[in-house]
Protein backbone atom coordinates (compact mmCIF):
# COMPACT_ATOMS: atom_id res chain seq x y z
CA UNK A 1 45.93 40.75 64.35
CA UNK A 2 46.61 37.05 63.49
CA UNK A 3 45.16 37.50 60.28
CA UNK A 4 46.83 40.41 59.36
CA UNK A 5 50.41 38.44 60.41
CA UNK A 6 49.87 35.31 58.50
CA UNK A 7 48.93 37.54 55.19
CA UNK A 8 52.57 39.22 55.96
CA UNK A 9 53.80 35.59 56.78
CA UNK A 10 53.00 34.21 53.88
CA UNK A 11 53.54 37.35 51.58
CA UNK A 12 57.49 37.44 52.65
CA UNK A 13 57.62 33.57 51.99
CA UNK A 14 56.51 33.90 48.01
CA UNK A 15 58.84 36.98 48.06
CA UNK A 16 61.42 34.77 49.31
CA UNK A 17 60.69 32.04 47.01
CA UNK A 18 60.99 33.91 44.11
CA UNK A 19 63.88 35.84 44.77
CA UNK A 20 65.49 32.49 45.73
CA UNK A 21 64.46 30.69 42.64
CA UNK A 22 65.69 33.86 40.27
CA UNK A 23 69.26 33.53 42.07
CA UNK A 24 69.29 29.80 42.32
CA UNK A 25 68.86 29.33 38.59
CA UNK A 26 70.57 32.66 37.41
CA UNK A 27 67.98 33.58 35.61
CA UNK A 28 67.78 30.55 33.10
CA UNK A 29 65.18 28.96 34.23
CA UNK A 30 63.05 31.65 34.20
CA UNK A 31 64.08 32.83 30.89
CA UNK A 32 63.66 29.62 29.43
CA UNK A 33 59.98 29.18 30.56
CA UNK A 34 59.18 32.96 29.69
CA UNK A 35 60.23 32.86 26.09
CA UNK A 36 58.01 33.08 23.39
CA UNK A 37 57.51 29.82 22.03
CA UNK A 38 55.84 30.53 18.31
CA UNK A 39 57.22 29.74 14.88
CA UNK A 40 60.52 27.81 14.03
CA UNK A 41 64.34 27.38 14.12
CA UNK A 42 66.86 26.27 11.79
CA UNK A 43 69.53 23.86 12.90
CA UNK A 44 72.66 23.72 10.80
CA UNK A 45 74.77 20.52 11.34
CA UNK A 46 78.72 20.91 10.17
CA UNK A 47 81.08 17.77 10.69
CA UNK A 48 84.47 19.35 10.98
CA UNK A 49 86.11 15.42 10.77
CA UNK A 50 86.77 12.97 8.31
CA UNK A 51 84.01 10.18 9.61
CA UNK A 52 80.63 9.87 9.22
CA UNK A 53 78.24 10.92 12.00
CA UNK A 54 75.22 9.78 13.03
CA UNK A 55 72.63 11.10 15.34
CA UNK A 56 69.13 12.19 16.45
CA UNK A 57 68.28 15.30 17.06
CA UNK A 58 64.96 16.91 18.04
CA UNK A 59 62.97 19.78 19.41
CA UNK A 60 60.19 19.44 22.45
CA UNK A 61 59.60 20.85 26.05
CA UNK A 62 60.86 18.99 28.67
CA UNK A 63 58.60 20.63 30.92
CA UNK A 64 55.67 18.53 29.35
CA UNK A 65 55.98 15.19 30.86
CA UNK A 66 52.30 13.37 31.81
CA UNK A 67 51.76 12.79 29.25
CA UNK A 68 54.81 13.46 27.99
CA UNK A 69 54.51 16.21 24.87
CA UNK A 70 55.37 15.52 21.47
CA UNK A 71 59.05 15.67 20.37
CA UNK A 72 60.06 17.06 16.41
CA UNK A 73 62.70 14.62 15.75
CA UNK A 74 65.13 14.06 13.07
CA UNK A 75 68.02 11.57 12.59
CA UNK A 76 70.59 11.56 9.93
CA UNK A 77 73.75 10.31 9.04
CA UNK A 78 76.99 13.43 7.68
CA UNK A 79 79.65 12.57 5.82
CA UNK A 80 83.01 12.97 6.99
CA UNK A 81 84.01 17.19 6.02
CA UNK A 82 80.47 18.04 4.90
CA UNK A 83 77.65 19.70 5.96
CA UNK A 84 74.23 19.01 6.05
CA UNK A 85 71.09 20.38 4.27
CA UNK A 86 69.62 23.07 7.20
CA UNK A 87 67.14 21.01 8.88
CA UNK A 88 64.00 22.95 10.50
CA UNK A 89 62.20 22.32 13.69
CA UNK A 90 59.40 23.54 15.66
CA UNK A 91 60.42 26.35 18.44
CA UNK A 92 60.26 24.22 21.97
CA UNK A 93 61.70 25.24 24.80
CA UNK A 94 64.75 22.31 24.38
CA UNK A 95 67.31 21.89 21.15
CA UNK A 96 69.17 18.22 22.12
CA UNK A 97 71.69 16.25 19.72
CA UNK A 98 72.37 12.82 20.80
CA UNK A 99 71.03 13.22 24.34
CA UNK A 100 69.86 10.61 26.32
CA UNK A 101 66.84 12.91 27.41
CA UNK A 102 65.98 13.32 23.55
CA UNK A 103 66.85 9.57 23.03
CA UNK A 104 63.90 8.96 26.31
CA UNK A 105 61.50 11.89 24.89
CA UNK A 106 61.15 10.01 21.72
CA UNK A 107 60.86 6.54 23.21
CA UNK A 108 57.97 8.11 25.31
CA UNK A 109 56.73 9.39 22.26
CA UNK A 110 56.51 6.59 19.81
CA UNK A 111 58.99 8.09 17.45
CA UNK A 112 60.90 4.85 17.95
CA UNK A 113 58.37 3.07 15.64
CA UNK A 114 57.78 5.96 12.65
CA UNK A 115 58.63 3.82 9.07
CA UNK A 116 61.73 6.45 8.30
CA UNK A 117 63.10 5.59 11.92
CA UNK A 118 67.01 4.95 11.66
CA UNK A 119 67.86 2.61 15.40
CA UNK A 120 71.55 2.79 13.70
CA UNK A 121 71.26 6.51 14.42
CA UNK A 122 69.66 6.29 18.19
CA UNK A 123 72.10 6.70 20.03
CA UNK A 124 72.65 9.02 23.49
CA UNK A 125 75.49 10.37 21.67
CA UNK A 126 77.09 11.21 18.51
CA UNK A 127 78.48 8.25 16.83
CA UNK A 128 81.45 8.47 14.49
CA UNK A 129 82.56 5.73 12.24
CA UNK A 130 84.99 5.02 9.53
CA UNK A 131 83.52 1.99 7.98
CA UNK A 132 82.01 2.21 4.87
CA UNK A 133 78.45 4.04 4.24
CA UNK A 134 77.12 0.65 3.29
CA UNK A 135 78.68 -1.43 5.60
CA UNK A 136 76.41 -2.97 8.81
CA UNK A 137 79.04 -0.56 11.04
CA UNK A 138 78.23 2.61 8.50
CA UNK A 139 76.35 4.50 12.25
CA UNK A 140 78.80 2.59 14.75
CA UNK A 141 81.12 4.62 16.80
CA UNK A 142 84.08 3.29 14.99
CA UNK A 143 86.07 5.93 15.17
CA UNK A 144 84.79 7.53 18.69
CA UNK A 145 81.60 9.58 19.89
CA UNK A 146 81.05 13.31 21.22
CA UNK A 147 78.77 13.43 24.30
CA UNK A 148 75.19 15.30 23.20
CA UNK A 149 74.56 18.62 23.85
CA UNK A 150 71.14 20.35 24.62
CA UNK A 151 70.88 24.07 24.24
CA UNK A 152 67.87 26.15 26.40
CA UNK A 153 65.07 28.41 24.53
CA UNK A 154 65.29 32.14 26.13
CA UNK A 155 69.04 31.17 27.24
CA UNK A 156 70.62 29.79 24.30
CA UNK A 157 68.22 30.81 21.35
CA UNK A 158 65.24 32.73 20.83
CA UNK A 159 62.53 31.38 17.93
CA UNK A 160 63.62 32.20 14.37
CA UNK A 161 66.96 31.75 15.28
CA UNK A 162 69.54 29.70 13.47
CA UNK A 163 70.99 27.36 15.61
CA UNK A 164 75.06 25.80 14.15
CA UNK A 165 76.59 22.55 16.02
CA UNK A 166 80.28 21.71 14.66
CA UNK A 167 81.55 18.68 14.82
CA UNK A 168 85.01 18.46 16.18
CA UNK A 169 88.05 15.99 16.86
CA UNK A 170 89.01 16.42 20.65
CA UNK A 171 91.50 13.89 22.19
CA UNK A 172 90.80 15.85 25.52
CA UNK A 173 86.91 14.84 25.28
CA UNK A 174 85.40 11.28 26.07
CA UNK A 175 84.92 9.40 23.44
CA UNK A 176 87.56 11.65 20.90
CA UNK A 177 84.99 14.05 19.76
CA UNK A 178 82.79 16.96 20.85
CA UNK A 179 79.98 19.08 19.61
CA UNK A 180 80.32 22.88 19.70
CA UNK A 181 77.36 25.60 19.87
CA UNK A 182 77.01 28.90 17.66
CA UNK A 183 73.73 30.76 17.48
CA UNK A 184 73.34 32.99 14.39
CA UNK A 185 70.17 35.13 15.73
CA UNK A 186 67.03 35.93 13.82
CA UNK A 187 68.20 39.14 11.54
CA UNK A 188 64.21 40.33 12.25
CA UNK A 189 64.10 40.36 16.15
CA UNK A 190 67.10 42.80 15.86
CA UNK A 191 65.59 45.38 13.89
């Protein structure tokens, strides 16, 4: 009898669990670790202002932290009304621009100390300056910053997809800028 009860005990507390966890995190959470994580993305970067911006941006799972797993990172630097040349990353479970847990991943991660590495551009933001391209201020936030913005594998993008951030002016936002989000999805997964 006490065997039988703990075996129903314990079998209504994982029930429990999981129900509370699907509710808790709406789903998300769940989506984001159930995902398949094969192949790549495309991110396209469009600055909407007239400065330059500057930034790191990366790919890796957050999930993976002792050790902490590798991060695909990329920093560059778009002119003012431009956009930049569609940059491709591996499918992780995290997408971050200018976030200070991409900015910590890549610490972790040596990426801090590859020969191409830009510190002008490592920043837990996106930096936007008016000074000249050649000037020592050219990745400054001169003109203001957007905060960074992470979006979730299985809740914001699916591999193969192409993932857009805009660039925008926002005198509501800190710093005078933000970074908006549009998903163009992979043409294949809907046929």
């Amino acid at each position: 009898m006490k065997r039988a009860h703990r075996r129903t005990h314990i079998g209504t507390i994982l029930g429990a669990t999981l129900v509370s966890l699907s509710a808790g995190c709406s789903g998300g959470l769940i989506a984001n670790l159930t995902e398949e994580r094969q192949g790549d993305i495309t991110v396209l970067i469009i600055n909407n202002t007239p400065y330059r911006a500057s930034f790191s941006l990366g790919s890796y799972d957050a999930l993976d932290r002792d050790p902490p797993g590798a991060v695909d990172f990329v920093q560059q630097r778009v002119e003012g009304h431009t956009t930049a040349a569609v940059i491709t990353l591996q499918c992780k479970r995290n997408v971050a621009l200018g976030t200070a847990d991409l900015i910590q991943r890549a610490r972790d991660t040596d990426e801090d100390e590859a020969a191409d590495f830009d510190p002008d551009a490592f920043s837990e933001n996106v930096n936007f300056s008016s000074a000249p391209a050649d000037s020592d201020l050219a990745a400054s936030p001169t003109a203001g910053y957007a905060e960074g913005r992470e979006v979730l594998l299985g809740v914001d993008y699916s591999c193969g997809d192409q993932l857009i951030f805009t660039l925008e002016e926002d005198a509501t936002a800190a710093g005078g800028f933000r970074v908006d989000f549009y998903l163009l999805p992979d043409e294949e997964e809907d046929s």
